[in-house]
Each structure stands twice: as structure tokens, then as C-alpha cells.
Protein backbone atom coordinates (compact mmCIF):
# COMPACT_ATOMS: atom_id res chain seq x y z
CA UNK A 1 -6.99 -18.20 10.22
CA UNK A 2 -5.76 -18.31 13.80
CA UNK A 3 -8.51 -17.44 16.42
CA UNK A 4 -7.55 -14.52 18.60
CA UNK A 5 -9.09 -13.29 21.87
CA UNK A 6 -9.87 -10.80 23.24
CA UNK A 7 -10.32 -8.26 20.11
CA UNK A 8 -7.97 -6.08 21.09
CA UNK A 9 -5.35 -8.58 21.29
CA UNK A 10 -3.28 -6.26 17.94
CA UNK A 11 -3.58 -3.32 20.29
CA UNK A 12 -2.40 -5.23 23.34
CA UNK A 13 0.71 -6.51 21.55
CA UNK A 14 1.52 -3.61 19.35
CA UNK A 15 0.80 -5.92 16.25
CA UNK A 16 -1.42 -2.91 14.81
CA UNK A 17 1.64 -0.23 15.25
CA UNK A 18 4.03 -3.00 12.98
CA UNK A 19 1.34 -3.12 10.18
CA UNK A 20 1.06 0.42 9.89
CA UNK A 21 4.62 0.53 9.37
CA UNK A 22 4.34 -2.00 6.76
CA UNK A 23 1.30 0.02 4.98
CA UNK A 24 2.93 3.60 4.77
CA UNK A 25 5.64 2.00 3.02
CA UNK A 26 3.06 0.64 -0.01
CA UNK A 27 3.32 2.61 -3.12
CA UNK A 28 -0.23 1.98 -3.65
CA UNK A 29 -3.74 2.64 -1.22
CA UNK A 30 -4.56 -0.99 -2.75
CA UNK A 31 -1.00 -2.06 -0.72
CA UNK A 32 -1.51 0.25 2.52
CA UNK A 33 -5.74 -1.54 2.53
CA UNK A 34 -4.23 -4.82 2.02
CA UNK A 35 -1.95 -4.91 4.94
CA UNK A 36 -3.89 -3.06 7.19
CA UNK A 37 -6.29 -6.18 6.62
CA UNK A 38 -3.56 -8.53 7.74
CA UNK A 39 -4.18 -11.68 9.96
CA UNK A 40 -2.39 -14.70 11.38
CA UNK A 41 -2.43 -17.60 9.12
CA UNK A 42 -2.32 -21.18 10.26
CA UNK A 43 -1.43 -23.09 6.49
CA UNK A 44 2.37 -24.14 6.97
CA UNK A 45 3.05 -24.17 3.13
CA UNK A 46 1.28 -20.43 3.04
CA UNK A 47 2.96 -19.09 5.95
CA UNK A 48 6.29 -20.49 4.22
CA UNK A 49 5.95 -18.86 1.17
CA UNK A 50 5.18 -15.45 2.44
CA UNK A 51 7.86 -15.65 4.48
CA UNK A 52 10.05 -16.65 1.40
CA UNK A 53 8.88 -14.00 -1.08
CA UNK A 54 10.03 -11.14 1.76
CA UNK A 55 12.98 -12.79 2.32
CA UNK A 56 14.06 -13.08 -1.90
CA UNK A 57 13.11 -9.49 -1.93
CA UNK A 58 15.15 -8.73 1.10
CA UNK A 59 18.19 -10.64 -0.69
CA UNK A 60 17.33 -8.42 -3.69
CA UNK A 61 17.72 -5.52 -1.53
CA UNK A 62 20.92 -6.25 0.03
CA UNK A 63 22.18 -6.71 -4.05
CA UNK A 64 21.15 -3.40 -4.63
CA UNK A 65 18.85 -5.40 -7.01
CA UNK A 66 15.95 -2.94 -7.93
CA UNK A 67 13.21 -4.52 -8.70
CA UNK A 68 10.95 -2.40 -11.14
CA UNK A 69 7.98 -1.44 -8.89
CA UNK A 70 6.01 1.60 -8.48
CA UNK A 71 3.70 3.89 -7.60
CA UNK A 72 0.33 2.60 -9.17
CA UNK A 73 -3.70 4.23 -8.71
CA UNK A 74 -6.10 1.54 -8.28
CA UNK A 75 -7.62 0.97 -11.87
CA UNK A 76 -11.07 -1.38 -10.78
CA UNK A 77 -13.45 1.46 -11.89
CA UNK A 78 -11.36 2.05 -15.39
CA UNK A 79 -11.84 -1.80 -15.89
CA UNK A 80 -15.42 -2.13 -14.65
CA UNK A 81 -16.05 0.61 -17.07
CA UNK A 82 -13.75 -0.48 -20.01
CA UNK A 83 -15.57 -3.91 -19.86
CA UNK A 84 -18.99 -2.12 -21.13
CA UNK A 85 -19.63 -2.14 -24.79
CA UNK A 86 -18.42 0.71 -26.82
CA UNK A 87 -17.25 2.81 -23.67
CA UNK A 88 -14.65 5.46 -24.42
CA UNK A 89 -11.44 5.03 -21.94
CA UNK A 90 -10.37 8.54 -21.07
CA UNK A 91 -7.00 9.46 -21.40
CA UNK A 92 -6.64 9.56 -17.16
CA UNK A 93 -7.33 5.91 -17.29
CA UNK A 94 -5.33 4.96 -20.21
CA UNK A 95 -2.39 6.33 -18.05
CA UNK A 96 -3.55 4.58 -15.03
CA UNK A 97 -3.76 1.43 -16.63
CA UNK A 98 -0.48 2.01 -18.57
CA UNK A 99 1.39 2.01 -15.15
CA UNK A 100 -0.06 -1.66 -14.28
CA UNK A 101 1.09 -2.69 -17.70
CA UNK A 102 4.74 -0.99 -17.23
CA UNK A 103 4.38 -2.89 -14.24
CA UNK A 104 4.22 -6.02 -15.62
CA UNK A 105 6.50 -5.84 -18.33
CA UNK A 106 9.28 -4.35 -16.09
CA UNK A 107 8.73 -8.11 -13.80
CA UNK A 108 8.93 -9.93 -16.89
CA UNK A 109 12.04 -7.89 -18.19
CA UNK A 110 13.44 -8.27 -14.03
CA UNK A 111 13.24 -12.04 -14.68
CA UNK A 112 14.57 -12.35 -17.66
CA UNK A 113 18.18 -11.67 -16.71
CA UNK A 114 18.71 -14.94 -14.83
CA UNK A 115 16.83 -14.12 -11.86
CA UNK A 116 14.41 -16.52 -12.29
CA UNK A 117 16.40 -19.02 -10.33
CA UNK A 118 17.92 -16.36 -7.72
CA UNK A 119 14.55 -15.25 -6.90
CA UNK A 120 12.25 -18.74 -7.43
CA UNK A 121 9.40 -17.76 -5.04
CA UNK A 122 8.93 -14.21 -6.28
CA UNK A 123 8.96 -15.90 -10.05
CA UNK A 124 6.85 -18.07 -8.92
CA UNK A 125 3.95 -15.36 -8.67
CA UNK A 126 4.34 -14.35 -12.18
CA UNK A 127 5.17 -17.20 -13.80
CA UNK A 128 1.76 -18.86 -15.59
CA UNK A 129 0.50 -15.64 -16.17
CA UNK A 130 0.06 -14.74 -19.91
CA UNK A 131 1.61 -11.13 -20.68
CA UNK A 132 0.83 -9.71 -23.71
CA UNK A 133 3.23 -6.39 -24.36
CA UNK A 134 1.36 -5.27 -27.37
CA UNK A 135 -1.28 -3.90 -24.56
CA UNK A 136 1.27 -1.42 -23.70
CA UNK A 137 2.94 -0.57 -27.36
CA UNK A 138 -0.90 0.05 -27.92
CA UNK A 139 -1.33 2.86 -25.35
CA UNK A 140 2.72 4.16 -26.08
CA UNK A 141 1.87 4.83 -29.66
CA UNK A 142 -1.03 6.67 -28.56
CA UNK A 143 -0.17 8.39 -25.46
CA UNK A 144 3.13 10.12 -24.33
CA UNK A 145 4.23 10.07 -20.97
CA UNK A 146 2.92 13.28 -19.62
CA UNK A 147 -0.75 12.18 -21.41
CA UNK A 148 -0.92 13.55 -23.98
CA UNK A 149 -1.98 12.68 -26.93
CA UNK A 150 0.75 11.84 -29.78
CA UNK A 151 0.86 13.91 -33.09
CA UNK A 152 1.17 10.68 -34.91
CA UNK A 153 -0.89 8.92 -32.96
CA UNK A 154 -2.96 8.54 -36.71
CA UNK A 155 -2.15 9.79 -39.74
CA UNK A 156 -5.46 11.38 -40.06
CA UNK A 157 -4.26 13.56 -36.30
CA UNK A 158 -0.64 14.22 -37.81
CA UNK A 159 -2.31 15.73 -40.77
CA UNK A 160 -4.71 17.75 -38.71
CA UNK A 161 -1.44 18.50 -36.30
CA UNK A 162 0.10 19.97 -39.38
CA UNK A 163 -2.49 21.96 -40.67
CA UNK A 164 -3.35 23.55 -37.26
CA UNK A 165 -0.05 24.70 -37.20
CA UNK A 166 0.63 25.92 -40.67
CA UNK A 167 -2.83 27.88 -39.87
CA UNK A 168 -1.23 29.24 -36.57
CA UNK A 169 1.56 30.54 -38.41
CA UNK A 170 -0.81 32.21 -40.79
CA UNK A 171 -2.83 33.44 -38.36
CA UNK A 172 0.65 34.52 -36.66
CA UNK A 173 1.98 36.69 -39.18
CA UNK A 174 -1.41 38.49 -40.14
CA UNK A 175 -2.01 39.35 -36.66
CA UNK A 176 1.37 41.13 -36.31
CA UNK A 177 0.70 43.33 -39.29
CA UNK A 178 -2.70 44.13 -38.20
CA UNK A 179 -1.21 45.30 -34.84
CA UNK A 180 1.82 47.12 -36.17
CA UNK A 181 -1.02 49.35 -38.38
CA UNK A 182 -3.10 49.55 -35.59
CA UNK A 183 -0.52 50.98 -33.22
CA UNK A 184 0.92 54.01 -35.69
CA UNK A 185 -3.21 54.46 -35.41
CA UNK A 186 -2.71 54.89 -31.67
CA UNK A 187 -6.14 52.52 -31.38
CA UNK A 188 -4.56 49.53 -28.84
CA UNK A 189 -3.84 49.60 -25.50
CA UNK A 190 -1.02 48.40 -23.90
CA UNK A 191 -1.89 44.86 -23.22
CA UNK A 192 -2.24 44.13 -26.60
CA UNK A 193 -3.91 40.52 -27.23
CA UNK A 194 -5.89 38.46 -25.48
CA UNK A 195 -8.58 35.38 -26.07
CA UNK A 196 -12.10 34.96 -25.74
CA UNK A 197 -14.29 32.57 -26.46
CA UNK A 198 -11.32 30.38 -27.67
CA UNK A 199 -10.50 32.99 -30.30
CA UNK A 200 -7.40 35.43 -30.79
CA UNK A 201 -8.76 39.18 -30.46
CA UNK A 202 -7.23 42.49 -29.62
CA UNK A 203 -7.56 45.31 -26.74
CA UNK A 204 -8.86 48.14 -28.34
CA UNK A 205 -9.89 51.70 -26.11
CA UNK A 206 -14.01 51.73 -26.38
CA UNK A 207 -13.34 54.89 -27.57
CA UNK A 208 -11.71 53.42 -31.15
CA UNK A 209 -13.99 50.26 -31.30
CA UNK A 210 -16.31 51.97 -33.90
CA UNK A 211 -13.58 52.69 -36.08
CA UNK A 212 -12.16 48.95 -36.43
CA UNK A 213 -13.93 46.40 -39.21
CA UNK A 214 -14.58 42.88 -36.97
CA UNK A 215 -16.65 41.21 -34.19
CA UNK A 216 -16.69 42.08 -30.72
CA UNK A 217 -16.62 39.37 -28.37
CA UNK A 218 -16.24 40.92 -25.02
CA UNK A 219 -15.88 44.57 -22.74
CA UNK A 220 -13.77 44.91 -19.73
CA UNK A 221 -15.85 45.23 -16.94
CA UNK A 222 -15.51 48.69 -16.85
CA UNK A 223 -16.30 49.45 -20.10
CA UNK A 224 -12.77 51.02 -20.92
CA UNK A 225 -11.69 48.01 -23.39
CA UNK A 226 -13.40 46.06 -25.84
CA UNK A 227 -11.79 43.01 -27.43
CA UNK A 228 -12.32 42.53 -30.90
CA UNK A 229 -11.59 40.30 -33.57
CA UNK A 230 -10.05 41.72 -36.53
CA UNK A 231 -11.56 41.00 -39.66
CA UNK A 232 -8.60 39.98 -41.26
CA UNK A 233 -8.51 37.17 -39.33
CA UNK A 234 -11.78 35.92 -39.07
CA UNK A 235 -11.37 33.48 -41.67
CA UNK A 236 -8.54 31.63 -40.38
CA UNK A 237 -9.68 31.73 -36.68
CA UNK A 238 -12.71 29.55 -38.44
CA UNK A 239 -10.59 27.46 -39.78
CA UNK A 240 -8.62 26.57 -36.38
CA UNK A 241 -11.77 26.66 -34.62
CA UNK A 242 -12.92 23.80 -37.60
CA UNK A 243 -9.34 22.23 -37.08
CA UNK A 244 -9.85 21.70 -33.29
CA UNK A 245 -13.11 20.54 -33.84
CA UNK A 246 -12.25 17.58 -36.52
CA UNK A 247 -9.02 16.99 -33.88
CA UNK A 248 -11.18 16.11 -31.13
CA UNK A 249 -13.56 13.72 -33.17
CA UNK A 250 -10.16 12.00 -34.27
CA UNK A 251 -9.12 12.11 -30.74
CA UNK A 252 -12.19 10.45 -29.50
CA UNK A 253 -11.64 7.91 -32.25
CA UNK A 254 -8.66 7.09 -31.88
CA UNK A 255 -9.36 6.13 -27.84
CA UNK A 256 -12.41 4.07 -29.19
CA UNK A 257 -9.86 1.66 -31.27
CA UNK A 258 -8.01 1.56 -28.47
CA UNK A 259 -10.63 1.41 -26.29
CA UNK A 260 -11.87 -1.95 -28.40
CA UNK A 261 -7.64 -3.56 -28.34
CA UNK A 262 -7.87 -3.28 -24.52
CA UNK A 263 -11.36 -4.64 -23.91
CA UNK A 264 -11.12 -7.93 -24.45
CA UNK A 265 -7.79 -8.15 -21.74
CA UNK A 266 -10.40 -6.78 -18.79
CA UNK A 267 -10.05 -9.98 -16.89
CA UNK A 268 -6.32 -10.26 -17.56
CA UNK A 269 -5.42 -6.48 -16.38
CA UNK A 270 -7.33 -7.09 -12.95
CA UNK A 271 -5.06 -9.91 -12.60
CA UNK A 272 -1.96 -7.73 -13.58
CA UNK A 273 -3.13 -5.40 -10.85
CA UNK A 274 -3.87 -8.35 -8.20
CA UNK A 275 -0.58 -9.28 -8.66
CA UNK A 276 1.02 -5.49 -8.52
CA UNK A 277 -0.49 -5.00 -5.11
CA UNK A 278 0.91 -8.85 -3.69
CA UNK A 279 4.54 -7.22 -4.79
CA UNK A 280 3.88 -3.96 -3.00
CA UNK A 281 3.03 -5.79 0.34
CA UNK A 282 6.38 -7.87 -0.18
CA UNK A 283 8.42 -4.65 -1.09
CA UNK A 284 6.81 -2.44 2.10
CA UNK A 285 7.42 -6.37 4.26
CA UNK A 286 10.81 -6.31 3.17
CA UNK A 287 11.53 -2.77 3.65
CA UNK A 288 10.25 -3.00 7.39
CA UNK A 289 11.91 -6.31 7.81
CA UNK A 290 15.09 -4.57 6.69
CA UNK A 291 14.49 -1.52 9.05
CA UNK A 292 14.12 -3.89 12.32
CA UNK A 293 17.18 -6.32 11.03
CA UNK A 294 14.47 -9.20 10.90
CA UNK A 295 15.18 -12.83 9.38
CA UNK A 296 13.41 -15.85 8.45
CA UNK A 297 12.91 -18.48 11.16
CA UNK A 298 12.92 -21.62 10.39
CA UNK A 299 9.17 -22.48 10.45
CA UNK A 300 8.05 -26.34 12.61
CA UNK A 301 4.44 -27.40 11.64
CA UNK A 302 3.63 -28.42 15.36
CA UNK A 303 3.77 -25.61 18.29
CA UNK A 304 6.80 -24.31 19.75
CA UNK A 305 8.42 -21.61 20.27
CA UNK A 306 12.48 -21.63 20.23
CA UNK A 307 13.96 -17.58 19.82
CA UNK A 308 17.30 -17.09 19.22
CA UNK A 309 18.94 -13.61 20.09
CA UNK A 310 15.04 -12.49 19.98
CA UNK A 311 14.17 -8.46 20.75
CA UNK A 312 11.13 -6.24 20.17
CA UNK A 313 11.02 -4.66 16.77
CA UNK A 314 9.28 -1.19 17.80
CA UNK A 315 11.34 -1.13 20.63
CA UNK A 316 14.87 -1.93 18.63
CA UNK A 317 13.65 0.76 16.36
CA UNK A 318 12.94 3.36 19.32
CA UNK A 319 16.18 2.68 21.41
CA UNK A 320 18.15 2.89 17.26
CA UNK A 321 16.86 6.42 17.43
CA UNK A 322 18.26 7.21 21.00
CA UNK A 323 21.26 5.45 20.44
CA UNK A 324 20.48 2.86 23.68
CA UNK A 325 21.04 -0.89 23.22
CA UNK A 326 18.65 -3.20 22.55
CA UNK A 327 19.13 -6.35 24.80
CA UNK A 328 18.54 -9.92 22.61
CA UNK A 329 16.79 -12.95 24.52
CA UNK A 330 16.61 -16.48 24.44
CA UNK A 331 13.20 -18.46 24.79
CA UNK A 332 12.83 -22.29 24.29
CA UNK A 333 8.94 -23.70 24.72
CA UNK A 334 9.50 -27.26 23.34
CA UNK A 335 7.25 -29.68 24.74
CA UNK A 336 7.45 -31.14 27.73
CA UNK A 337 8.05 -27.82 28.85
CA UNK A 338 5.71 -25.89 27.52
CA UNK A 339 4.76 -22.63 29.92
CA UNK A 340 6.96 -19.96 30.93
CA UNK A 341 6.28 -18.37 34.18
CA UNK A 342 8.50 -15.51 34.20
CA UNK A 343 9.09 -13.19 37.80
CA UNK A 344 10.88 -10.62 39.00
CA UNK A 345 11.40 -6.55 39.50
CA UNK A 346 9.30 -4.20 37.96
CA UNK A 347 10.78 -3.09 34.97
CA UNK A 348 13.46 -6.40 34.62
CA UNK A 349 12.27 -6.99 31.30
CA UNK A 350 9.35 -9.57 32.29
CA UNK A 351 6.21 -8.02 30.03
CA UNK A 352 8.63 -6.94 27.42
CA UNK A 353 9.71 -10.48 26.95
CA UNK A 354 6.74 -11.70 26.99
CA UNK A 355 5.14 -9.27 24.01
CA UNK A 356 7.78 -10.00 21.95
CA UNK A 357 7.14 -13.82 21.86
CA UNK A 358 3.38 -12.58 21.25
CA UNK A 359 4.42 -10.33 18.92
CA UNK A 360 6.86 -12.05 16.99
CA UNK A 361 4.38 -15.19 16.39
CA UNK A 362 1.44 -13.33 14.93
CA UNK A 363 4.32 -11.45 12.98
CA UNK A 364 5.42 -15.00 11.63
CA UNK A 365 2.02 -16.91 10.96
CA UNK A 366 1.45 -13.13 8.85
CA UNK A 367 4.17 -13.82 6.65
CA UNK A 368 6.67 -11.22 7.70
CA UNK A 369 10.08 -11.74 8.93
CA UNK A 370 10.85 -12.15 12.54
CA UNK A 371 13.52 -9.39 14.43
CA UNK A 372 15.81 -12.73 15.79
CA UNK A 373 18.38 -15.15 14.61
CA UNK A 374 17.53 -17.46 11.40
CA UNK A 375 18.38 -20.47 13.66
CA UNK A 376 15.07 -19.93 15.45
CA UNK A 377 12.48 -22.11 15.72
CA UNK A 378 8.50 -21.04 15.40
CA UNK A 379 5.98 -23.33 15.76
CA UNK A 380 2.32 -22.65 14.28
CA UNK A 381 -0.44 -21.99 16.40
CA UNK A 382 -3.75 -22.33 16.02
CA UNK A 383 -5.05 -20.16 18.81
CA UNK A 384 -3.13 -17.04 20.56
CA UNK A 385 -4.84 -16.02 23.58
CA UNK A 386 -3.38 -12.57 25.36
CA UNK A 387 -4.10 -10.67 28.72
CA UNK A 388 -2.25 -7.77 28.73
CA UNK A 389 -2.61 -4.71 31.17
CA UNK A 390 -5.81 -3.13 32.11
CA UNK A 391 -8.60 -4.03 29.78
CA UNK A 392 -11.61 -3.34 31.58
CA UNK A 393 -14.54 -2.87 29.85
CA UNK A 394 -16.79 1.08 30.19
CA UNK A 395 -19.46 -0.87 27.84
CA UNK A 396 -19.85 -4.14 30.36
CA UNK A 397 -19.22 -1.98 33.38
CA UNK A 398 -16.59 -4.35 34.67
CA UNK A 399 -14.03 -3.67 37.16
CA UNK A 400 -10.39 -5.05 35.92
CA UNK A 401 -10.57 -7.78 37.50
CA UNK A 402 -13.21 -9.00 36.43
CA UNK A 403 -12.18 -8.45 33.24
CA UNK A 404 -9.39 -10.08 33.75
CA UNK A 405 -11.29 -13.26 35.28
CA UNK A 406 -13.65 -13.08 32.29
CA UNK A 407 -10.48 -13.23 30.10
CA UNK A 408 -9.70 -16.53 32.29
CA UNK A 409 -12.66 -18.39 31.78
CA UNK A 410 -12.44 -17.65 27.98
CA UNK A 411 -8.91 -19.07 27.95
CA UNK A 412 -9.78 -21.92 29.54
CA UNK A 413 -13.33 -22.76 27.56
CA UNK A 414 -11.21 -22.36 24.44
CA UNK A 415 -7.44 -23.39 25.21
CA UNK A 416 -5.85 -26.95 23.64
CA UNK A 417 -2.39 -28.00 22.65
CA UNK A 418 -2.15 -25.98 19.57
CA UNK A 419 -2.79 -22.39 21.61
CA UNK A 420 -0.53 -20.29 22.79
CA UNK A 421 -1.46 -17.89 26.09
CA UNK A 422 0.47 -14.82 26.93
CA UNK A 423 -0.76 -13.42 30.11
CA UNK A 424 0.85 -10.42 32.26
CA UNK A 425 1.22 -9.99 35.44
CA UNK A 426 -1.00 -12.65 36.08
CA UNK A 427 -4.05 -13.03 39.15
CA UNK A 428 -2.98 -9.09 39.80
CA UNK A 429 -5.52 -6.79 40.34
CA UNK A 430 -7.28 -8.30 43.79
CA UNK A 431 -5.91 -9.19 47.04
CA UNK A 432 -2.91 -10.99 46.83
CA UNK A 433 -4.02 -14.04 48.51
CA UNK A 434 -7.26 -14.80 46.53
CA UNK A 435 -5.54 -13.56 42.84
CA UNK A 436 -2.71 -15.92 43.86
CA UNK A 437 -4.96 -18.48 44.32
CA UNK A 438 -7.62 -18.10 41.52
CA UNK A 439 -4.40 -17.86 38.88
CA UNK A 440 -2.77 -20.98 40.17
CA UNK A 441 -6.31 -22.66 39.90
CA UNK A 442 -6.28 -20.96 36.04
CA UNK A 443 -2.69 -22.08 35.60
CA UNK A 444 -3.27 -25.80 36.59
CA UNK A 445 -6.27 -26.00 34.18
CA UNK A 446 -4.43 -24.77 31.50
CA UNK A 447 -1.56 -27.10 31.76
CA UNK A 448 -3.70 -29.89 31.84
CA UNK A 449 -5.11 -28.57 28.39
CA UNK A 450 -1.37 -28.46 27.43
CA UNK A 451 -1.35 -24.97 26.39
CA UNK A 452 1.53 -23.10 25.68
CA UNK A 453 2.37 -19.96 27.06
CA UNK A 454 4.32 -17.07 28.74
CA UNK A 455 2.88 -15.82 31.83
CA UNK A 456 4.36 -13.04 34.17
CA UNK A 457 3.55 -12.91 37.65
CA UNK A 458 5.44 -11.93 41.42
CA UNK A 459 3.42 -14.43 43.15
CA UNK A 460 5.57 -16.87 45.04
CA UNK A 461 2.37 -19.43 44.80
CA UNK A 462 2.93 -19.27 40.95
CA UNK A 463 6.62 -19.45 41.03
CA UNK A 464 6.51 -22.75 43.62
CA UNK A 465 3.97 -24.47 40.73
CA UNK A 466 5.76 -23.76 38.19
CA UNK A 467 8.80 -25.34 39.61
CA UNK A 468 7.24 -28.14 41.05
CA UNK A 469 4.57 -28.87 37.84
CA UNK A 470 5.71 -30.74 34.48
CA UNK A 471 4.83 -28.79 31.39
């Protein structure tokens, strides 16, 4: 991982605002923790192939090729439970689980079609994993899409199914002739039926409960209405109450079998799921990368920094919604020269300039596309050092500064040929004469430690140096 100083160097260089944009578009809070956990990498071949899976799914985009991801619960607990002996899988994390496995076989199905050689490096993530598709036909013969439990989901159910509902019917047509009798009686009141204690009953005035044969099972609470169970229909209540009761032993069978088929594929689903939350960083990448019209560099092993038609992603997106321009830039650090001391009037353009070389590198070594031309050039670095506005420190009780100087003695402890420095507005904060001074004496140091960097500044000392100074 790259080593970045000071802590807040995400804050300082608006890396933090980019990843949230990245995690609110995850389908999943598995995606959103993931990226949110970001950092800069510093493996070339890693770095390369995150950059290649956003970029395939970018392509995909652009093809209006939908690949078949969604949104997904996080199913560790289900697993962690599944994997103990003889533990019963409610139906809440059959579903769950169902949507990893949907998952998967829509990204087999996806690749089927030929894609496997348009998209190579998003293959590649599936492609020596074992997928076995009864898992799923094993949950769809039991459970329907809204969760429910099939009918046929046994033949011992269906028959139960069937009996409950010839019973209903029974129970149905007795009920209406008991209340058509009961009514020329004048003994009902006008909200007729009701249920209690999971069984039909009737309404009846308290004044005519005496007079009916049957149980009663509850009083309003003012005493008015009683609600009573005819005895006609006693019987065949039992007999759904029986049926329900025999339904729900089958039920609980029938997600211990396949409780037992999915057991055994614990280590294999927390794969599946692994590799469900890799895609949703790519998709939420991609959709980002889209947003700020951001492209693959191409990627150099040793540091450098060569942008191409560069500009600032957040700020791209911000002027998009005014409707202002965003103004591209051109930055080439190849060594010899590897420091950029860039001056001029407030607001020219200086600190933006130099964020977005900040930015754009920690974007790149994270494995997200870059908001410049494909033709750039990005080196990796090992180190990215940034001091950026006023961080003084309420905790150390420093003044800025000294923060600042504190900053400058890290830098130059630290700094070597593989780190890159991005200071702004640099020896400010003092009187001119001694900040000019102290950040040429920081600035020669660094060169010799063949840094590189992008440094903003209006002192004419730095400017003259600079000029004068190889590197």
C-alpha cells in the first residue's frame, strides 16, 4: 500500500468526497463498506487489472450491455449459521441467499453469449470458480419469488394444500347457512364475522349469546358483542386448525432437506458472495467513471506523471450542473524534470491544478479511472506526501505554521525517488522573507532526494530556483 501523510491527506484532496460517490452507487452495504475502505495500491499488475475490469464494464455500458447485477443483503450470518449441524434456514435467508445464487448464474449465463472474450478481465474473476445451479433449482422448487412457500413444494404439502382448501370450502358453505338462519333470527350484528384465536366465529348481541349452541372465545370490550363459534362448525375449524398444524411440521421439513442440500456449499456461497461484492465496486467504479467522462491511462511502472487534457472530477461534475466549462490541463513530470513549481494570481488555477494531479494519482493506484485523455501517462508511487491549506492542529496546540514546518520535516525524513509531494502555497504562513527562505531550504533538500512533486508558491525566491535548479 502507498504510505500517505499527513492523515488527512483524503480530506485535503477531496479523495474521500470521490469514494463516497463510488459507495452510494453499490447495490449492496457489503459494496458501499468496501469502497469506503479504499486505498492506494502500489502492485503494477493489481493496479492494472482494476483499472481493466472498470474499464470492460464501462465498454459494457456504452453497449447498453446489462450485465445481470443486483441488489443483494449480506448473507455471512445465514452461512455462519447454515454451517451448524442440523440448523433450520429460515425462509428470509433462503431468499437472501437465493439472490447471491441468481447472481451467479446470471454471470455465468452473461458469459456464455460470447462475452467471454469481449470482456476477458471481468471473466477472468469468475472463471475457475465451480457453479453448481442445482443450489438454486433447489430453493426455486421450494420457494416462490415473493417467499413463499410452494404448494408443491412436496407432495405430502400439496396434499395438505388440497385438503385445507376443500375444508375451507366446507367450512365456507356451512357458515353461510348458519348466518342466513341466524339473521331471519335477528341474533347478529352488523359486522357479521370475525376471528379469534385463529378460528372463524360470529358477532352475536350479548343479549342473544345464551340462546346460540357453541364456544365463546371473546367479548367486545364493552360487553355489547360476544364472538362465538357456532357449533356447526366446530368440527371442521379442528380439522383446519389440525391441517395448519401438520402444514407447518411439513414446512419445517421440507427447509431441513434443504437446509442439508445447501450445507455442504457453505464455503462455496461465501465465495459467490466475495465475488458479488468485487462486481458491485466495478459497476458503482464504472458508473462514477462514466459520470466524470474518466478513461484508462496508460499505467508506467516507474514514477511520472504525464496528463493529457487532465481536469478535476468533482469540479467537472459541479461546473456540468451550472452549465460553466471545465478548463483541461496539461502536466508532464518525466525525469529529469521532476518538480513543478507553479505561480501566479490568486485564483489562476494554481491549487486546483495541483489537487487534481494529487487527486487523480491516488484515484489511479485505487483502481478507478482517471477524468483525462487515455494517452496519459501515470507513473506509480510509492509515497504521496500533501500540504494543503490550513492544517493546524487544536490537539498539538500548533500555530499553522508550525504545522506546516512539521509537515516539512516529515517530507523530508521520509521523501525518495518513488514519492510524490504536492504542497500549496508553499513557506506561506510567516513573514515573507524567512517562509521564502525556510521553503527554498525544504525545496533544495527535496530535490536532492529526487522527489517528485507539484508545489505552488508567489515567492520570487522559489520561482528563481526553480528556474535555475535541474530536476
Amino acid at each position: 500500500m502507498v504510505l500517505l501523510e499527513p492523515r488527512d491527506i483524503f480530506t485535503s484532496l477531496e479523495f474521500d468526497k470521490v469514494l463516497e460517490l463510488v459507495a452510494v452507487r453499490c447495490l449492496g452495504q457489503l459494496g458501499e463498506d468496501e469502497v469506503r475502505g479504499i486505498l492506494p495500491m502500489t502492485n503494477v499488475e493489481l493496479i492494472e487489472r482494476r483499472l481493466d475490469e472498470v474499464n470492460e464494464y464501462c465498454i459494457a455500458l456504452a453497449e447498453n450491455d446489462h450485465f445481470p447485477i443486483h441488489a443483494y443483503e449480506d448473507i455471512a450470518e445465514d452461512l455462519k449459521m447454515l454451517s451448524v449441524e442440523n440448523f433450520v434456514l429460515p425462509i428470509e435467508g433462503l431468499q437472501r441467499i437465493h439472490k447471491i445464487l441468481s447472481f451467479m448464474r446470471g454471470a455465468f449465463r452473461f458469459f456464455n453469449k460470447g462475452r467471454q472474450s469481449a470482456y476477458p478481465v471481468l471473466y477472468d474473476i469468475i472463471r475457475k470458480i465451480d457453479f453448481d445451479q442445482d443450489l438454486i433449482s433447489a430453493i426455486d422448487k421450494v420457494v416462490d419469488e415473493e417467499g413463499n412457500i410452494k404448494p408443491n413444494a412436496s407432495p405430502q404439502l400439496l396434499r395438505i394444500k388440497k385438503l385445507q382448501s376443500s375444508k375451507l370450502k366446507e367450512l365456507d358453505r356451512k357458515f353461510r347457512i348458519i348466518i342466513n338462519d341466524l339473521k331471519k333470527k335477528g341474533w347478529l350484528t352488523d359486522n357479521v364475522e370475525s376471528f379469534r384465536n385463529g378460528r372463524r366465529v360470529l358477532s352475536v348481541p350479548a343479549e342473544h349469546k345464551r340462546k346460540m349452541r357453541g364456544i365463546i372465545h371473546d367479548e367486545s370490550t364493552t360487553g355489547k358483542t360476544a364472538f362465538i363459534e357456532p357449533e356447526g362448525i366446530i368440527d371442521i375449524n379442528n380439522d383446519i386448525f389440525d391441517l395448519e398444524t401438520e402444514e407447518k411440521k411439513e414446512i419445517y421439513r421440507i427447509l431441513q432437506d434443504l437446509s442439508a442440500v445447501l450445507r455442504p456449499y457453505v464455503g462455496h456461497m461465501k465465495i459467490y458472495l466475495d465475488v458479488l461484492v468485487h462486481y458491485d465496486t466495478i459497476q458503482a467504479k464504472a458508473a462514477v467513471a462514466v459520470m466524470m467522462k474518466a478513461n484508462k491511462p496508460k499505467i508506467k511502472s516507474k514514477p511520472r506523471i504525464g496528463l493529457l487534457k487532465a481536469f478535476h472530477p468533482l469540479l467537472y461534475l459541479k461546473n456540468k450542473e451550472l452549465g460553466k466549462e471545465t478548463i483541461p490541463f496539461d502536466m508532464t513530470l518525466f525525469p529529469p524534470n521532476r518538480i513543478l513549481v507553479l505561480s501566479g494570481p490568486n485564483a489562476g488555477g494554481k491549487s486546483i491544478t495541483m489537487k487534481t494531479a494529487g487527486l487523480l494519482q491516488l484515484m489511479m493506484q485505487s483502481g478507478m479511472l482517471v477524468s483525462a485523455d487515455p494517452e496519459s501517462e501515470m507513473g506509480i508511487f510509492q509515497q504521496i506526501f500533501a500540504d494543503i491549506g490550513d492544517q493546524q492542529s487544536l490537539e498539538d496546540d500548533l500555530s499553522t505554521y508550525s504545522s506546516r514546518l512539521a509537515n516539512a520535516r516529515l517530507f523530508i525524513q521520509k521523501a525518495n525517488k518513488n514519492t510524490l509531494i504536492l504542497i500549496d502555497e508553499f513557506g506561506s504562513g510567516t513573514d515573507p522573507k524567512i517562509g521564502g527562505a525556510i521553503a527554498e531550504a525544504v525545496l533544495r533538500e527535496i530535490n536532492f532526494q529526487r522527489v517528485f512533486g507539484v508545489i505552488t508558491t508567489h515567492y520570487s525566491n522559489l520561482k528563481i530556483f526553480a528556474f535555475k535548479s535541474k530536476g
